[in-house]
Structure formats: structure tokens, C-alpha cells
C-alpha atoms as a PDB file:
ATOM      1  CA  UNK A   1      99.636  44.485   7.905  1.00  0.00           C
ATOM      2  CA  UNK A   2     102.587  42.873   9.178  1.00  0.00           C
ATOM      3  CA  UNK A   3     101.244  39.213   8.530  1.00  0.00           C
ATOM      4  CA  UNK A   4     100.028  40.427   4.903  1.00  0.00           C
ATOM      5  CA  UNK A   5     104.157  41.752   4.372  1.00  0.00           C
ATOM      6  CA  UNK A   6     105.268  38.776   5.495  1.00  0.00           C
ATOM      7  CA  UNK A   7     103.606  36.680   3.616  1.00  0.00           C
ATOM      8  CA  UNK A   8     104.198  39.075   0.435  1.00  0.00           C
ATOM      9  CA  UNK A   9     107.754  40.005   1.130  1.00  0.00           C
ATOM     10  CA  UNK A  10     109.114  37.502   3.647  1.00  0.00           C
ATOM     11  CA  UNK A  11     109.907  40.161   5.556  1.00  0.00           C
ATOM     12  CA  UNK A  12     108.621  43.429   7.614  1.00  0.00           C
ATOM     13  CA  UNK A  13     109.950  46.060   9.549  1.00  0.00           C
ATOM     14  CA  UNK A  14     107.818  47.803  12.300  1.00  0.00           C
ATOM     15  CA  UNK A  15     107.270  49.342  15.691  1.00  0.00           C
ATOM     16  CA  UNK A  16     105.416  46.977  17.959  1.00  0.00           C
ATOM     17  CA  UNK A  17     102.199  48.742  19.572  1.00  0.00           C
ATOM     18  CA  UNK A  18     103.535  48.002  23.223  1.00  0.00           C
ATOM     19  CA  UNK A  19     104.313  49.704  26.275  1.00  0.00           C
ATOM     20  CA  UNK A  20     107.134  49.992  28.939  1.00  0.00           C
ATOM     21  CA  UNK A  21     106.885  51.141  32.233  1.00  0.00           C
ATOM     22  CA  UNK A  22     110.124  52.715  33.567  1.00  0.00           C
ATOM     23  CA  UNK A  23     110.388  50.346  36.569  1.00  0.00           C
ATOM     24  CA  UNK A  24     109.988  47.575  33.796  1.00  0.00           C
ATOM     25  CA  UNK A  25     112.465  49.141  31.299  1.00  0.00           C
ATOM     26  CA  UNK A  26     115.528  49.578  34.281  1.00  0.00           C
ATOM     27  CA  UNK A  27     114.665  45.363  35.167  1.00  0.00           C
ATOM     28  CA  UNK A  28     115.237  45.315  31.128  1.00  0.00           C
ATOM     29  CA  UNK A  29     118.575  47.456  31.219  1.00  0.00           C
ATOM     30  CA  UNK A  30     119.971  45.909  34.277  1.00  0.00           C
ATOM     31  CA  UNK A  31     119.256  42.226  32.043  1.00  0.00           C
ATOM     32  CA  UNK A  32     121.398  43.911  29.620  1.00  0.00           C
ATOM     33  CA  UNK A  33     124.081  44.980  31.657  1.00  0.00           C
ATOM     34  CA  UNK A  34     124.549  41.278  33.768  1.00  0.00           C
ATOM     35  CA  UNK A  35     124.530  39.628  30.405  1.00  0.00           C
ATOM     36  CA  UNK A  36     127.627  36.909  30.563  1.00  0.00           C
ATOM     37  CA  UNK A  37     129.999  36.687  27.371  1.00  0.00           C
ATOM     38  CA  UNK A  38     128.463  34.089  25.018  1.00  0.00           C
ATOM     39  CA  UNK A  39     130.271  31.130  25.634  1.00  0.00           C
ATOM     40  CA  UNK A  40     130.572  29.847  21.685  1.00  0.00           C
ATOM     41  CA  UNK A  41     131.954  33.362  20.775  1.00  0.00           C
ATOM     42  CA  UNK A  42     135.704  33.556  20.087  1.00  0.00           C
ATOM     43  CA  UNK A  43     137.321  35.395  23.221  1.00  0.00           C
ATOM     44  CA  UNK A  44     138.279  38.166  21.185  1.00  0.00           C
ATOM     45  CA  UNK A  45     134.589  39.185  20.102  1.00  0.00           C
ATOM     46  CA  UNK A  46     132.840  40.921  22.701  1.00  0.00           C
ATOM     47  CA  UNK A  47     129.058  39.523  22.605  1.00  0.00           C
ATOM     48  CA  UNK A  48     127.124  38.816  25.851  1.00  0.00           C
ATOM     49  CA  UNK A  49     123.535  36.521  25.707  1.00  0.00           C
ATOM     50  CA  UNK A  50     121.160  34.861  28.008  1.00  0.00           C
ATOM     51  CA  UNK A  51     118.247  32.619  26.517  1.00  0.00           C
ATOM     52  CA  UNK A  52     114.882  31.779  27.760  1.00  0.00           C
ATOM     53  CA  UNK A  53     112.272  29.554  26.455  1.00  0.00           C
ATOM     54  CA  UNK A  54     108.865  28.282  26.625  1.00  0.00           C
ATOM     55  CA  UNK A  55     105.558  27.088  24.820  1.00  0.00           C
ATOM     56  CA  UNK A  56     102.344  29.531  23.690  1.00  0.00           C
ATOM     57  CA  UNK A  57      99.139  27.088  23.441  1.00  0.00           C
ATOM     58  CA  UNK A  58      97.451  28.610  19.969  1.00  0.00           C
ATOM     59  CA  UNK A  59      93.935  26.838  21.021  1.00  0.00           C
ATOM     60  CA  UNK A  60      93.619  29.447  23.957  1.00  0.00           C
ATOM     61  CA  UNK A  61      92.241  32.625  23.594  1.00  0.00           C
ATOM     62  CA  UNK A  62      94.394  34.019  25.749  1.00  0.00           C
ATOM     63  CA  UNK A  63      97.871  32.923  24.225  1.00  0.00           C
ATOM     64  CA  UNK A  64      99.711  33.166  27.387  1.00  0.00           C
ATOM     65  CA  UNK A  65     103.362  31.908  27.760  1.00  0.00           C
ATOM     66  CA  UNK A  66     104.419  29.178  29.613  1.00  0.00           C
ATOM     67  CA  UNK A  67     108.168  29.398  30.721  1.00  0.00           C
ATOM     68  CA  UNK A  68     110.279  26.166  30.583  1.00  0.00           C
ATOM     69  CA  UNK A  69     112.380  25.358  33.542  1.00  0.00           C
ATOM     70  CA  UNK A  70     115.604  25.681  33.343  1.00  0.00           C
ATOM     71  CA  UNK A  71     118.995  23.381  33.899  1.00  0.00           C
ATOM     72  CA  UNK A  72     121.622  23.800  36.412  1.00  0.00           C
ATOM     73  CA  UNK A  73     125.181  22.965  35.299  1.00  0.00           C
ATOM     74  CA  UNK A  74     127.723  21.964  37.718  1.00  0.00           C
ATOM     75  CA  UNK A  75     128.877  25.250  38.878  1.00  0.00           C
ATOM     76  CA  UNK A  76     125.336  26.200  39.928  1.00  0.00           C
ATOM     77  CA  UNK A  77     124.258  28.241  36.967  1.00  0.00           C
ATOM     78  CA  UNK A  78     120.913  28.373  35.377  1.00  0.00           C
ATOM     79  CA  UNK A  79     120.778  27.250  31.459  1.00  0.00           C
ATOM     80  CA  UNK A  80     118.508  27.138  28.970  1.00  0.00           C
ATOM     81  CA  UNK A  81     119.313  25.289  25.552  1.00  0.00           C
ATOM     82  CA  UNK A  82     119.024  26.365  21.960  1.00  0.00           C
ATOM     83  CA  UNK A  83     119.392  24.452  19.068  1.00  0.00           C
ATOM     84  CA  UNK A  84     118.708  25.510  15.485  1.00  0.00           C
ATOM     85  CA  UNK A  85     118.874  22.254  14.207  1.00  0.00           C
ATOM     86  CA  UNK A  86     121.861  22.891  11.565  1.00  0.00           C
ATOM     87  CA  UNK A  87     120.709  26.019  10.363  1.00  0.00           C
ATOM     88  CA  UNK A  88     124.311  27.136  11.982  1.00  0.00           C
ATOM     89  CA  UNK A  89     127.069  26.221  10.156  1.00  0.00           C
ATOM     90  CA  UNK A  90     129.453  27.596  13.547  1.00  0.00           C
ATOM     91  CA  UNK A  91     127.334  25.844  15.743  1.00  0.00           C
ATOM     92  CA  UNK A  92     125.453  22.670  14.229  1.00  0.00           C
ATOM     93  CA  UNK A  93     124.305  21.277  17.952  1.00  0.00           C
ATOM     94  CA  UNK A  94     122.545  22.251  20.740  1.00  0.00           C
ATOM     95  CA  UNK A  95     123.845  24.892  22.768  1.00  0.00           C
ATOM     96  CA  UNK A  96     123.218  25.828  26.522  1.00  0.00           C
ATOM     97  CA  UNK A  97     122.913  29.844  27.592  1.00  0.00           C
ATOM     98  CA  UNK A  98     123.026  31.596  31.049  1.00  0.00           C
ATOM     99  CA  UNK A  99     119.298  31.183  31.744  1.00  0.00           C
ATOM    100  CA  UNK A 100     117.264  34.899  31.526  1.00  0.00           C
ATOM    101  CA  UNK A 101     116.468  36.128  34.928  1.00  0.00           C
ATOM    102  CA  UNK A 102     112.706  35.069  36.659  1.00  0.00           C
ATOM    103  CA  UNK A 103     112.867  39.051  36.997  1.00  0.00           C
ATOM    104  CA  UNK A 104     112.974  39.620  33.826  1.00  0.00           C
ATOM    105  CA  UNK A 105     110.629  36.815  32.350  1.00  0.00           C
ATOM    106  CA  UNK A 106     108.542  38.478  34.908  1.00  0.00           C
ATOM    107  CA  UNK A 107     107.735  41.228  33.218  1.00  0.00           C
ATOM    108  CA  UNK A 108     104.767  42.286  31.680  1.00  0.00           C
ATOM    109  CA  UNK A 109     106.764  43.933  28.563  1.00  0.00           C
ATOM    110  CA  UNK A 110     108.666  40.791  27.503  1.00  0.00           C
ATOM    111  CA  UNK A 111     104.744  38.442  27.894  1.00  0.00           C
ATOM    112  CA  UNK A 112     103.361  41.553  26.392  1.00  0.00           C
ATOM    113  CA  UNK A 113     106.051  41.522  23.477  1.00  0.00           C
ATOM    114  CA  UNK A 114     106.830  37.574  22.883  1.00  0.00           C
ATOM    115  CA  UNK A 115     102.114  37.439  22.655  1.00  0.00           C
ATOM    116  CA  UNK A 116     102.082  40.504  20.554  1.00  0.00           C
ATOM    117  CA  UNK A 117     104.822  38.966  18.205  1.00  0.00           C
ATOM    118  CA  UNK A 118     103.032  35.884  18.208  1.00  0.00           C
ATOM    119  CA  UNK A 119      99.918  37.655  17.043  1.00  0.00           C
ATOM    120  CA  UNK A 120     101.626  38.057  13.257  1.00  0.00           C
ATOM    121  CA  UNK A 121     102.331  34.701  13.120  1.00  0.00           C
ATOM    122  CA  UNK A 122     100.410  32.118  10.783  1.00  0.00           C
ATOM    123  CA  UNK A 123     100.350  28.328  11.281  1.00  0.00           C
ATOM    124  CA  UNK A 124      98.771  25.531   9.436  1.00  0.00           C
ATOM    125  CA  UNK A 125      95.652  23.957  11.225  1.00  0.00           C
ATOM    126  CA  UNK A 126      97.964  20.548  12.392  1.00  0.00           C
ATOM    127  CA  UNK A 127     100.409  22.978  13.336  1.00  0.00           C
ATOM    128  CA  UNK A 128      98.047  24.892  15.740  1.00  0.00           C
ATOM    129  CA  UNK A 129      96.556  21.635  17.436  1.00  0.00           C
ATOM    130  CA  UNK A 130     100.238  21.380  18.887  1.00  0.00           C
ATOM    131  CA  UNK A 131     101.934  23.504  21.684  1.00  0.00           C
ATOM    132  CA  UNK A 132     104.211  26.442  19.341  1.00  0.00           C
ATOM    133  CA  UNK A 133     107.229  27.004  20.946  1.00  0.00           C
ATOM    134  CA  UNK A 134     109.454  29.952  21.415  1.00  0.00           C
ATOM    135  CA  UNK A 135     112.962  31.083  22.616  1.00  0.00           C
ATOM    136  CA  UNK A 136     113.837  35.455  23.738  1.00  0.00           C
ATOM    137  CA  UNK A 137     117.491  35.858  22.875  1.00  0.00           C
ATOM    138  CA  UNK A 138     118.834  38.967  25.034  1.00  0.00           C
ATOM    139  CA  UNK A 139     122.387  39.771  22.685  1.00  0.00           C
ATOM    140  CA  UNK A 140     124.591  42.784  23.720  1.00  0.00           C
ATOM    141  CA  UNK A 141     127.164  43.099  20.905  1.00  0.00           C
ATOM    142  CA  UNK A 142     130.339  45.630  22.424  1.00  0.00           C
ATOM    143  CA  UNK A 143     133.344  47.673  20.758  1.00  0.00           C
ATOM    144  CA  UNK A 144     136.063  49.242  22.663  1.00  0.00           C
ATOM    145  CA  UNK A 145     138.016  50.410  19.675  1.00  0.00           C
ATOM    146  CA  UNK A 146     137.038  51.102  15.805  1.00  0.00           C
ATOM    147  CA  UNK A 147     139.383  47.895  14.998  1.00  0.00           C
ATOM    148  CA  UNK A 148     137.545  45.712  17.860  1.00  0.00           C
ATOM    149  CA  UNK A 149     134.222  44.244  16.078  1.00  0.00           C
ATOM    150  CA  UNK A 150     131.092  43.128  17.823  1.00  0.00           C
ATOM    151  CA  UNK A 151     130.154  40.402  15.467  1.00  0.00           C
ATOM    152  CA  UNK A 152     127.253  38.364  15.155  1.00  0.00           C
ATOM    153  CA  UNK A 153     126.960  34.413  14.974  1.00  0.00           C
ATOM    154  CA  UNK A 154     126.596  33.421  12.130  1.00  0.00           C
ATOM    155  CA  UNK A 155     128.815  36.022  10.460  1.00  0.00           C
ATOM    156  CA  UNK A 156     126.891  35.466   7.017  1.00  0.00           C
ATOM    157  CA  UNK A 157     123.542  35.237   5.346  1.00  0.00           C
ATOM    158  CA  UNK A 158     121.379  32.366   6.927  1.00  0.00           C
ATOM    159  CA  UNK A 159     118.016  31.123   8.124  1.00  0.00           C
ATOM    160  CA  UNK A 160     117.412  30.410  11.194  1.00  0.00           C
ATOM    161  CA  UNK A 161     115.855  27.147  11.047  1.00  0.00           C
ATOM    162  CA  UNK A 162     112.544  28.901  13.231  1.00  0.00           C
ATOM    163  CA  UNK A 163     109.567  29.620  10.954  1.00  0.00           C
ATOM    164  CA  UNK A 164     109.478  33.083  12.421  1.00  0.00           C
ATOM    165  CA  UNK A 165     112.317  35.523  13.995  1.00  0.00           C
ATOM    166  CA  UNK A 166     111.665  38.509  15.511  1.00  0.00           C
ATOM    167  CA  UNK A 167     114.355  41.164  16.372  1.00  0.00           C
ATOM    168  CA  UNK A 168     113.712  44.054  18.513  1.00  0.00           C
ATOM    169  CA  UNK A 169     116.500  46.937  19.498  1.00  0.00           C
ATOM    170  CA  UNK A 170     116.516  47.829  22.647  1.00  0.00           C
ATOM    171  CA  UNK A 171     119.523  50.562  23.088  1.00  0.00           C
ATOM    172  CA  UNK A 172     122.194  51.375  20.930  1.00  0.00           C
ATOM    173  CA  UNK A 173     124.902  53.369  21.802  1.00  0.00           C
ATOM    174  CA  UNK A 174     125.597  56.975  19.658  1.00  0.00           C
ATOM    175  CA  UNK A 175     129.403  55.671  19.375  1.00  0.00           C
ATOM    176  CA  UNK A 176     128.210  52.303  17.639  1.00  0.00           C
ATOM    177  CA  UNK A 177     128.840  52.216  14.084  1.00  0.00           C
ATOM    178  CA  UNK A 178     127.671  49.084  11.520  1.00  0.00           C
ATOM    179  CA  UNK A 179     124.983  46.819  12.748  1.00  0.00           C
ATOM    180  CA  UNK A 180     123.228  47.059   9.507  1.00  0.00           C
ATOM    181  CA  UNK A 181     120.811  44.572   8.598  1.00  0.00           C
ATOM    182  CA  UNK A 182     120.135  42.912   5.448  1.00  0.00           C
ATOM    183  CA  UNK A 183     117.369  40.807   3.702  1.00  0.00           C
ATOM    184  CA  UNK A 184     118.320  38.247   0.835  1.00  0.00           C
ATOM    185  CA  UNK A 185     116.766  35.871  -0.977  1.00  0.00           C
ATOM    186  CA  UNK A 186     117.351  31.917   0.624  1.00  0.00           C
ATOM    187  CA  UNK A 187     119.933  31.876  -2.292  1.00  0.00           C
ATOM    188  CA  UNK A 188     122.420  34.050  -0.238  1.00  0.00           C
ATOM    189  CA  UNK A 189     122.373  31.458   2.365  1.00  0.00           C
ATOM    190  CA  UNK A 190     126.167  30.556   3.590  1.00  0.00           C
ATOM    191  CA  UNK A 191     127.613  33.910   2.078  1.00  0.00           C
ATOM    192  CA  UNK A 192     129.089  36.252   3.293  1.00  0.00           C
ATOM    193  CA  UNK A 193     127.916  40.319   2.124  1.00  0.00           C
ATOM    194  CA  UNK A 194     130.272  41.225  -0.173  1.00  0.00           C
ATOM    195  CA  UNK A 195     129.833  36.979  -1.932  1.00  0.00           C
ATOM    196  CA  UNK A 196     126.427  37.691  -2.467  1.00  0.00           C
ATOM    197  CA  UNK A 197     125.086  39.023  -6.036  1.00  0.00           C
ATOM    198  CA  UNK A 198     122.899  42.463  -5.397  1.00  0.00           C
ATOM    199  CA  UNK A 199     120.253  40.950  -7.362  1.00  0.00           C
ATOM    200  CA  UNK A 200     120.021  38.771  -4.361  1.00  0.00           C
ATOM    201  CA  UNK A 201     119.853  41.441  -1.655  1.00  0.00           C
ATOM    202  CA  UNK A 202     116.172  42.530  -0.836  1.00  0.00           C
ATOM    203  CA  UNK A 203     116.611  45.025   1.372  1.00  0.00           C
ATOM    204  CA  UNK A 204     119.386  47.717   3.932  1.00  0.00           C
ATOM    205  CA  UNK A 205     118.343  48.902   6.727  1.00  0.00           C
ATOM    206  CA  UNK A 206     119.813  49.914  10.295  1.00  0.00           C
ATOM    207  CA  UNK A 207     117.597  49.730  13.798  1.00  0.00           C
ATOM    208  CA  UNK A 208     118.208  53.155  15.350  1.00  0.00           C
ATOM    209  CA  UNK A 209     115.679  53.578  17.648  1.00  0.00           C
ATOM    210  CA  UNK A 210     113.979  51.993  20.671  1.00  0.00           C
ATOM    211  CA  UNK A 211     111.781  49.329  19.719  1.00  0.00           C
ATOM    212  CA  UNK A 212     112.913  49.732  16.118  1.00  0.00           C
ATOM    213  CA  UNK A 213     111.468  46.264  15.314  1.00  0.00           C
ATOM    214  CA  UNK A 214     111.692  43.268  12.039  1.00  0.00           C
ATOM    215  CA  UNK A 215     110.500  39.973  11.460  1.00  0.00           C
ATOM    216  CA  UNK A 216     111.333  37.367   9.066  1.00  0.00           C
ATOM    217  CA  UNK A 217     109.421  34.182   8.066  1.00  0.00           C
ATOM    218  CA  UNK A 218     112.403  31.708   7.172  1.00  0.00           C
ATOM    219  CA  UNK A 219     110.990  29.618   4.642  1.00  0.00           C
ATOM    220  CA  UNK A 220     111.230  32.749   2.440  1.00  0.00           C
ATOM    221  CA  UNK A 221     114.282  34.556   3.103  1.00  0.00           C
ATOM    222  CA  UNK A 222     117.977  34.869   4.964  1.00  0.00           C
ATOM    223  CA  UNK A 223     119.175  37.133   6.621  1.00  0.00           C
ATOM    224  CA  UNK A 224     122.141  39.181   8.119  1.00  0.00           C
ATOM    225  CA  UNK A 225     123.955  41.908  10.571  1.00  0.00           C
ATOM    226  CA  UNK A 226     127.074  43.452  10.002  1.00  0.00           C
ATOM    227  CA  UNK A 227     129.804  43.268  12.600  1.00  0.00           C
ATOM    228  CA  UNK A 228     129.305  47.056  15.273  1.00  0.00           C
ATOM    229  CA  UNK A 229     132.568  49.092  15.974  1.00  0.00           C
ATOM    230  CA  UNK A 230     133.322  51.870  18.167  1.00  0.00           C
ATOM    231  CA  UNK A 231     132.886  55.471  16.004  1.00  0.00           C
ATOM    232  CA  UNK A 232     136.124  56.812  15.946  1.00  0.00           C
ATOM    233  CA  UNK A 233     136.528  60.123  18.106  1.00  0.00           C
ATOM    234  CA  UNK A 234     133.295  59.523  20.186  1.00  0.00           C
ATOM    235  CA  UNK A 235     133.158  58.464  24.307  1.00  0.00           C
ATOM    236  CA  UNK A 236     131.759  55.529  25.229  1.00  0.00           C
ATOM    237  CA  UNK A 237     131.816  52.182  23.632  1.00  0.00           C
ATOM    238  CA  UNK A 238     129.911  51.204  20.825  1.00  0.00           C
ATOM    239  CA  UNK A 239     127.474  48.792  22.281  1.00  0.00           C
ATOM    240  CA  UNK A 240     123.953  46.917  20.567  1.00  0.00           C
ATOM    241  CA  UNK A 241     121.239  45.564  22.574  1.00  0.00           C
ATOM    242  CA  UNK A 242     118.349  43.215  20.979  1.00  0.00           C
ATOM    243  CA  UNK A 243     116.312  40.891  22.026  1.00  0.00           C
ATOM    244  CA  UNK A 244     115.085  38.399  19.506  1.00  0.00           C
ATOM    245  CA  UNK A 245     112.204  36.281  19.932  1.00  0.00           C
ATOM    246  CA  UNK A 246     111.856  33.315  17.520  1.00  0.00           C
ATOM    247  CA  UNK A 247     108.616  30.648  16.955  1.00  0.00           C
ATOM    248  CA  UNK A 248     108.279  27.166  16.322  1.00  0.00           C
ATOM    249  CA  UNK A 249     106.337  24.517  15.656  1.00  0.00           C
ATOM    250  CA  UNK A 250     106.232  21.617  17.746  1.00  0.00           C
ATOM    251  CA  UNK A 251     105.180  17.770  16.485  1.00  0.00           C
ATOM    252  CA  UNK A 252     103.881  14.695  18.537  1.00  0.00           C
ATOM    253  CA  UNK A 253     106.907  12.391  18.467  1.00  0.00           C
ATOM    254  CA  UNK A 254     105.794   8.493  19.467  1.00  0.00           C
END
């Protein structure tokens, strides 16, 4: 179903058929709640992100994952490096994340969740007698105030430059307001909402729920998430938790 949608639509929303052990779920939370500020964000913005990555071999049955090893800066911290090869117009090169923890690569949820996502994917045959690679974003987006804005990078319709991105919510707070995703056509690309036509929106939607789930195959579409805020009148901050998990294929380079 989902493969069929994307291929159709360029798009699909949907629960993944996966589950969670408590013990693995707090490891998950605790993730969230160590996440450093992302470096590339402006100071103001309050978004937190680690990044791991690694290679699925498509020739084996099994599909498991295969973590890459991470760098160590000069203070001692673990990175791992991301680079959407333009597809950013606010970040055009590579950039280097806090590393995710071995605790949490660990778990059987996130290899349970990054093989199950790579089950809807679809690959030509040269593609699949290559190593496909893959990077788990954990992003915590935070609002103290209804004027303070959790925003998103980029701040606009795009494509991500992966064939395949995967987004899955993981908590959000009952004070968060926004965070509403949209689907466009690649037309929107480099807009922001309220530039693009509504002939070129495909679809609104908002991830409520735990494992409230969507997937988009580039080549077909952009995409986009509004800025969260704090709901006026409610405790707590607004806060938004996903991890996305994006695929890629990789090429013999001599």
C-alpha cells in the first residue's frame, strides 16, 4: 500500500506496524531530552538534533543496518555528518551533528523502524547491487512563549535531495501549536507557504499522535512544516519530537 501511494501520489501518510517496549521507549525519551541545540540554527530558535548514519545491503535477506562510525571533534564529542548535497539553500555543505547515542542505535525499535521503512522503498536493479545508505535525524523543535517559534530548517518548501524521507512523531506536547505539514508539487520548491499557488499544494495535515508517520519520494514532490509555538494559556512548553529517517543510493566512484 504504502509503496503503491508513493509511487501514485509521491506521498503517504501511515502508522508503521512496529512495536515499543517501555524500557526501549524511556532510552528513546531520554535521546530526546539530551538532544544538544542544532548548531546551524540561529540562537534564537530553539531546535535540538543528533544524527546517525549507516548502510542497509539490499542483496541480503535480512536487510540489517550497519552503523557508520562516528568522528570526534576537538572537544571530544562524537559527530556524524550530513550533507544534502544543495538541496538546502541555508545550508549548501556538509554539516556535522552530535552523534546519536550507541544506546539508542541499540535499540531494537529504531533497527526495527529504519528496516521496516526501508521495506516501502523501491530501487532500480544498479541501484540495489550497491550498499543504500541512510541517516535517523532525532529533531526536538521547543516554544517557551506563543511569540517564540520552533522553526524548521529549511523554513520553505524543498526536497531533500534523498530519494526517500521518512518522518515519524514521537511526542508532542498538548501546549504545541503549528507544526503542520504540507505536500506540494516540486514547483513550490524555494517558497515559502503563503508564495506558493494552492493549485500547487497537495495536501494539510498535522502528526498528532505517537507514531503518526509520512513518507515522501523526492523526485516527485516538496515538502514543508510550519514553525510550533507555545498555545497561549496552557503549562508547559510547546515542544515536537520526530525522528526522520531518510534513504539513499550509493554509486561506485573510481
Amino acid at each position: 500500500m504504502i509503496q503503491n501511494q508513493l509511487k501514485t501520489h509521491g506521498y503517504c501518510q501511515f502508522i508503521p506496524e512496529i512495536e515499543c517496549d517501555p524500557g526501549e521507549l524511556k532510552i528513546l525519551h531520554q535521546e530526546f531530552d539530551g538532544l544538544e541545540h542544532d548548531p546551524y540554527a540561529p540562537a534564537q530558535v530553539q531546535r535540538f538534533r543528533r544524527y546517525g548514519n549507516g548502510i542497509i545491503l539490499p542483496w541480503d535477506d535480512q536487510a540489517d543496518i550497519h552503523w557508520i562510525p562516528t568522528v570526534q571533534d576537538d572537544q571530544g564529542a562524537r559527530l556524524s555528518g550530513y550533507d544534502q548535497g544543495g538541496n538546502n539553500p541555508e545550508h549548501p555543505d556538509i554539516r556535522y551533528f552530535h552523534a546519536l547515542s550507541e544506546a539508542t542505535k541499540a535499540t531494537d525499535f529504531l533497527c526495527d523502524l529504519v528496516k521496516k521503512d526501508f521495506s516501502h522503498t523501491f530501487w532500480s536493479e544498479a541501484d540495489r547491487r550497491s550498499p543504500i545508505y541512510f541517516g535517523v535525524h532525532f529533531v526536538k523543535l521547543r516554544s517557551g512563549s506563543s511569540s517564540d517559534l520552533g522553526i524548521s530548517s529549511p523554513d520553505c518548501f524543498h526536497q531533500d535531495g534523498e530519494p526517500f524521507t521518512f518522518a515519524h512523531l514521537m511526542r508532542r506536547t498538548k501546549s504545541t501549536v503549528g507544526g503542520t505539514n504540507y505536500i506540494g508539487t516540486v514547483q513550490a520548491r524555494g517558497l515559502g507557504l503563503h508564495e506558493v499557488p494552492k493549485e500547487q499544494v497537495i495536501a494539510e495535515f498535522e502528526l498528532s499522535q505517537f507514531l503518526e508517520s509520512f513518507v515522501v519520494h523526492d523526485p516527485r514532490v516538496s515538502h514543508y512544516v510550519t514553525p510550533i509555538r507555545r498555545k497561549e494559556n496552557e503549562m508547559g512548553d510547546g515542544e515536537r519530537c520526530v525522528i526522520l529517517i531518510d534513504f539513499s543510493r550509493m554509486r561506485q566512484s573510481i
